[in-house]
N, C-alpha and C. Protein backbone atom coordinates (compact mmCIF):
# COMPACT_ATOMS: atom_id res chain seq x y z
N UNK A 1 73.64 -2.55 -16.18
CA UNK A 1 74.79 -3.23 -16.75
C UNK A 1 74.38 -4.22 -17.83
N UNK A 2 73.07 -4.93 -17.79
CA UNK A 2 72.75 -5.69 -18.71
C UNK A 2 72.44 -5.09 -19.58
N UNK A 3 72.03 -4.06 -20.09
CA UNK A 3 71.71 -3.03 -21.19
C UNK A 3 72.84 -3.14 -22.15
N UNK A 4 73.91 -2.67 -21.28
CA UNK A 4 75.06 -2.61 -21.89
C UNK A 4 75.59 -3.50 -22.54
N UNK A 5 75.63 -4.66 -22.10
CA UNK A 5 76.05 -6.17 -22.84
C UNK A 5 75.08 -6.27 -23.85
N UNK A 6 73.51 -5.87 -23.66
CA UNK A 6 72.55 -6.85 -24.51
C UNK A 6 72.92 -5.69 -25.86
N UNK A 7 73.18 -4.18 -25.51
CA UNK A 7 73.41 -3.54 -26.84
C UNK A 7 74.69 -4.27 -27.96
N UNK A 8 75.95 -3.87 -26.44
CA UNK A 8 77.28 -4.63 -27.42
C UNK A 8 77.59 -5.66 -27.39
N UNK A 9 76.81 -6.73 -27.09
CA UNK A 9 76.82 -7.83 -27.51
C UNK A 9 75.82 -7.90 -29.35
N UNK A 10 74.91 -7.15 -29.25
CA UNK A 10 74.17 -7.25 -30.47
C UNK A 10 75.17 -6.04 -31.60
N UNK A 11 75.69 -5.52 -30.98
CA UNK A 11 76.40 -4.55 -32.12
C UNK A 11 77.63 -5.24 -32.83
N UNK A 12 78.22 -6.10 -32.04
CA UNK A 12 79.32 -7.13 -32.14
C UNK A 12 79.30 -8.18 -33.21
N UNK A 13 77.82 -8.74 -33.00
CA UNK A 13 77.14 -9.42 -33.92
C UNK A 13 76.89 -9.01 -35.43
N UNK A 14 76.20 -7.78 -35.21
CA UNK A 14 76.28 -7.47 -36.41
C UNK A 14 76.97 -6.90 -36.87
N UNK A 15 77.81 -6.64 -36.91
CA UNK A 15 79.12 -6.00 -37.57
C UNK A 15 80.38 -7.26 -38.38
N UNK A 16 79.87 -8.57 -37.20
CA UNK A 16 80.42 -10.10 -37.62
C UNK A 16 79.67 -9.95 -39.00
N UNK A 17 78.39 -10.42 -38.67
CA UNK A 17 77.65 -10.55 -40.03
C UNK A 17 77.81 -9.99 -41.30
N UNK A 18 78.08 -8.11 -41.33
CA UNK A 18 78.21 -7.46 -42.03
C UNK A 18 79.68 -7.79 -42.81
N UNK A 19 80.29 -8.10 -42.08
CA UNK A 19 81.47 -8.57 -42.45
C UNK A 19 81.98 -9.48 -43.21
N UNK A 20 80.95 -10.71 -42.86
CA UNK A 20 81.46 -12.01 -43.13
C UNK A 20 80.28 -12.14 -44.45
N UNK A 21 79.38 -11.24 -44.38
CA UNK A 21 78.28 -11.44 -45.95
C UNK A 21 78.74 -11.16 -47.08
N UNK A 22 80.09 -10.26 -47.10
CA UNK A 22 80.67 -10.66 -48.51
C UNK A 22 80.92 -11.70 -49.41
N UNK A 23 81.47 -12.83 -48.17
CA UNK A 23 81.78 -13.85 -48.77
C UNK A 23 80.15 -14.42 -49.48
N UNK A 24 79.48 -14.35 -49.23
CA UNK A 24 77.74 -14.81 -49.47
C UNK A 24 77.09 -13.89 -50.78
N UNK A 25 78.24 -13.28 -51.30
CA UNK A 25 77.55 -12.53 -52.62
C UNK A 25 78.55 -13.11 -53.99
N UNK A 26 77.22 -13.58 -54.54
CA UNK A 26 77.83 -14.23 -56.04
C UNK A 26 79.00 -13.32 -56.82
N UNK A 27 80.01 -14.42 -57.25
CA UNK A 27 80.69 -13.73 -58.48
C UNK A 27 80.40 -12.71 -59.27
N UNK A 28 79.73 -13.27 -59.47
CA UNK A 28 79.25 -11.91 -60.81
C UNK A 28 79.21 -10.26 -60.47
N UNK A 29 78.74 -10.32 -59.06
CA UNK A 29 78.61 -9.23 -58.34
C UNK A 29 80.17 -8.75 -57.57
N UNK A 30 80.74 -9.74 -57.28
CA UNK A 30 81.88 -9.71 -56.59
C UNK A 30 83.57 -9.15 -57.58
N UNK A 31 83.03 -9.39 -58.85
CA UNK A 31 83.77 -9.07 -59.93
C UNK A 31 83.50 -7.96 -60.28
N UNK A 32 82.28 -7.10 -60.28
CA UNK A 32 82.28 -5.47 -60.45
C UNK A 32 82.61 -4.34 -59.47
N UNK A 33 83.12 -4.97 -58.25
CA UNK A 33 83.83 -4.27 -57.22
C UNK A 33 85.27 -4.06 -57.51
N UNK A 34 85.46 -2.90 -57.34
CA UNK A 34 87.29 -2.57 -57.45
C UNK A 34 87.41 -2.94 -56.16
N UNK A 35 87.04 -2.57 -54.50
CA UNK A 35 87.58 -2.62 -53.53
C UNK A 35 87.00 -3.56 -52.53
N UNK A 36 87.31 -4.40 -52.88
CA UNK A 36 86.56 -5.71 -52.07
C UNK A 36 86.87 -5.32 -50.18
N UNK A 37 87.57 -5.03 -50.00
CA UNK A 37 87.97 -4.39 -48.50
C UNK A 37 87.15 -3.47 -48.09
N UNK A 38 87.41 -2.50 -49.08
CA UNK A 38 86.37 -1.35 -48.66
C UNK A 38 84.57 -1.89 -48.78
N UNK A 39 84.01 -2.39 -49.56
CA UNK A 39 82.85 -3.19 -49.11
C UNK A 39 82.92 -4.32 -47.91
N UNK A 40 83.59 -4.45 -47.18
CA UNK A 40 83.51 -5.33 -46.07
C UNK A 40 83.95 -4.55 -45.02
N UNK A 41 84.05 -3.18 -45.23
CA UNK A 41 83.84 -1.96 -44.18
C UNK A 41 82.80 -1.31 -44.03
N UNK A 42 82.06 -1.44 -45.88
CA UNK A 42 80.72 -0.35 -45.56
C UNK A 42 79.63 -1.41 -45.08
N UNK A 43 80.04 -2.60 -45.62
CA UNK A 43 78.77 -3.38 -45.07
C UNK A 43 78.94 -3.88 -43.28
N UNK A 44 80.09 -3.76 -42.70
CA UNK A 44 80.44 -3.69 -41.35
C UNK A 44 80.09 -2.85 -40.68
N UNK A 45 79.77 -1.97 -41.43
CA UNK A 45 79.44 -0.71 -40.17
C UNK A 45 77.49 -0.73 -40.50
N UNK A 46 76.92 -1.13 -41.52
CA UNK A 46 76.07 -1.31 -41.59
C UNK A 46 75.09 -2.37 -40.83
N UNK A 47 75.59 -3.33 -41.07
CA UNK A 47 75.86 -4.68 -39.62
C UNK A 47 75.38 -3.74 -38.37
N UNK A 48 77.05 -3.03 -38.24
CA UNK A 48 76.99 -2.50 -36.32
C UNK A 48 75.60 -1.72 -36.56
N UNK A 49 75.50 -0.93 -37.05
CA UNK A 49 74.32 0.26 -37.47
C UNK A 49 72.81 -0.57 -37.22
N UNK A 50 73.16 -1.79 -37.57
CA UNK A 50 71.55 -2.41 -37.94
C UNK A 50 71.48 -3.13 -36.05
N UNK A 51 72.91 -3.57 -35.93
CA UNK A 51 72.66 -4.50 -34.31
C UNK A 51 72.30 -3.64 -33.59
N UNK A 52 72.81 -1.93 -33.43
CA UNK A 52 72.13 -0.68 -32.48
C UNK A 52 70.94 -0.72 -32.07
N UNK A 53 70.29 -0.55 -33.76
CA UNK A 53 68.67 -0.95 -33.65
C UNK A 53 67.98 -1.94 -32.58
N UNK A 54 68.47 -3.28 -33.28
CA UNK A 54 68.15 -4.43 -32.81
C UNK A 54 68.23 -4.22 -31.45
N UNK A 55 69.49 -3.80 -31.00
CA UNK A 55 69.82 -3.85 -29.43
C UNK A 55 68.84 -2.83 -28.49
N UNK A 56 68.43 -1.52 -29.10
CA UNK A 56 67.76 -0.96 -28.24
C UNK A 56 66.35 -1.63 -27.99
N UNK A 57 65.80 -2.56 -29.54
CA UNK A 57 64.51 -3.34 -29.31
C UNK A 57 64.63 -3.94 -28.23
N UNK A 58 65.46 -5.01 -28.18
CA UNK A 58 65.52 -6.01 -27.51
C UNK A 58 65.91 -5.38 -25.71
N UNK A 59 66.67 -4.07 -25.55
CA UNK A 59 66.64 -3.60 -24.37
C UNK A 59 65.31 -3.23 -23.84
N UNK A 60 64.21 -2.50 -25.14
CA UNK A 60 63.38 -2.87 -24.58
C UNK A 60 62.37 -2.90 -24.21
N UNK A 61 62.43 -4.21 -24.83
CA UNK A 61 61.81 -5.93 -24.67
C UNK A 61 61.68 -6.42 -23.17
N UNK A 62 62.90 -6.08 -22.80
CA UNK A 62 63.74 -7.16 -21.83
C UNK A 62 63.06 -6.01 -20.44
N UNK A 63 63.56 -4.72 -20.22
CA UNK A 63 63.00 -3.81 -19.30
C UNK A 63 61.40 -4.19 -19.31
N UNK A 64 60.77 -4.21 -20.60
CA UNK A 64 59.33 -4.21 -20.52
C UNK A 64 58.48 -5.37 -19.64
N UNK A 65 59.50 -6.69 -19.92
CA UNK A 65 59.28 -8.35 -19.37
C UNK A 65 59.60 -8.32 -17.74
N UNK A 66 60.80 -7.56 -17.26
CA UNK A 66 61.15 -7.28 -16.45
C UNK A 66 60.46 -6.49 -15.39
N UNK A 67 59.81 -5.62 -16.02
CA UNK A 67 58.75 -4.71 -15.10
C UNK A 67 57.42 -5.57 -14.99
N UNK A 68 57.12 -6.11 -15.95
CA UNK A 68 55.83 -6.61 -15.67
C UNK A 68 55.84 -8.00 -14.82
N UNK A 69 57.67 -8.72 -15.03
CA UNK A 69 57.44 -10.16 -13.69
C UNK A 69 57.25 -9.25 -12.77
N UNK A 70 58.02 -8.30 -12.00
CA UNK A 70 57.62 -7.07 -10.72
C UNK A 70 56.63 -7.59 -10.09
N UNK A 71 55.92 -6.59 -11.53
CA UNK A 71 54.45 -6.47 -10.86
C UNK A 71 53.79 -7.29 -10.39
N UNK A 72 54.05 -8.72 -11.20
CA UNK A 72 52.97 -9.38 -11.34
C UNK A 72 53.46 -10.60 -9.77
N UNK A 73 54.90 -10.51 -9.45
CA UNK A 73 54.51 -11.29 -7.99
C UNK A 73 54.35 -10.26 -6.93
N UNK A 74 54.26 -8.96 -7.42
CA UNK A 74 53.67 -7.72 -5.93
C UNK A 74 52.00 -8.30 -5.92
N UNK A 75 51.47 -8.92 -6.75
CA UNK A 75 50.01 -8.90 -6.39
C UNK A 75 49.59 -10.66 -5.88
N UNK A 76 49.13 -10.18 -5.24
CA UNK A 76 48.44 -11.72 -4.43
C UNK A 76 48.08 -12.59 -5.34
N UNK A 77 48.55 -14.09 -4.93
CA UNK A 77 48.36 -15.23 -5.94
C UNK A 77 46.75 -15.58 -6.25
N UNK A 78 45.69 -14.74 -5.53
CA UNK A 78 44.55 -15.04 -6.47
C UNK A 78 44.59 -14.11 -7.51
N UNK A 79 45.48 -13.12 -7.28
CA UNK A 79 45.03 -12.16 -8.48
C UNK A 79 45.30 -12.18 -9.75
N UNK A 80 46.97 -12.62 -9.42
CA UNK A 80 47.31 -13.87 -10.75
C UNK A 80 47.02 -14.79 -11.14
N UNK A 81 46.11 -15.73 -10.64
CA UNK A 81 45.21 -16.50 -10.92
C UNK A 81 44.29 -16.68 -11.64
């Protein structure tokens, strides 16, 4: 179940970002667009596209950290030592 959150929670994110980075691009650039909407769709889905990524890293990250606390209190405290 945490997989699930840590993906769409990160896909959520970036799709915010992708969204909201229009506003963060100079005039000059913002004036040779006919469809200012439609760039705050392609860069939104680019966002979600990029948080996927991110999210499967960080899933795992998190499985990898997770398996190894396991292990590491299955073995006797001199061994962790």
């Amino acid at each position: 179940m945490i997989d699930a959150i840590i993906i769409l929670t990160l896909i959520l994110v970036g799709a915010a970002v992708g969204f909201q980075s229009v506003d963060l691009l100079p005039f000059d650039v913002l004036s040779q667009v006919a469809n200012l909407e439609g760039l705050r769709w392609v860069t939104l889905t680019f966002g979600a596209l990029l948080g996927v990524g991110i999210g499967l890293v960080v899933q795992a990250a998190y499985r990898r950290l997770e398996k190894a606390t396991k292990n590491s209190l299955r073995k006797p405290s001199s061994v962790v030592l």
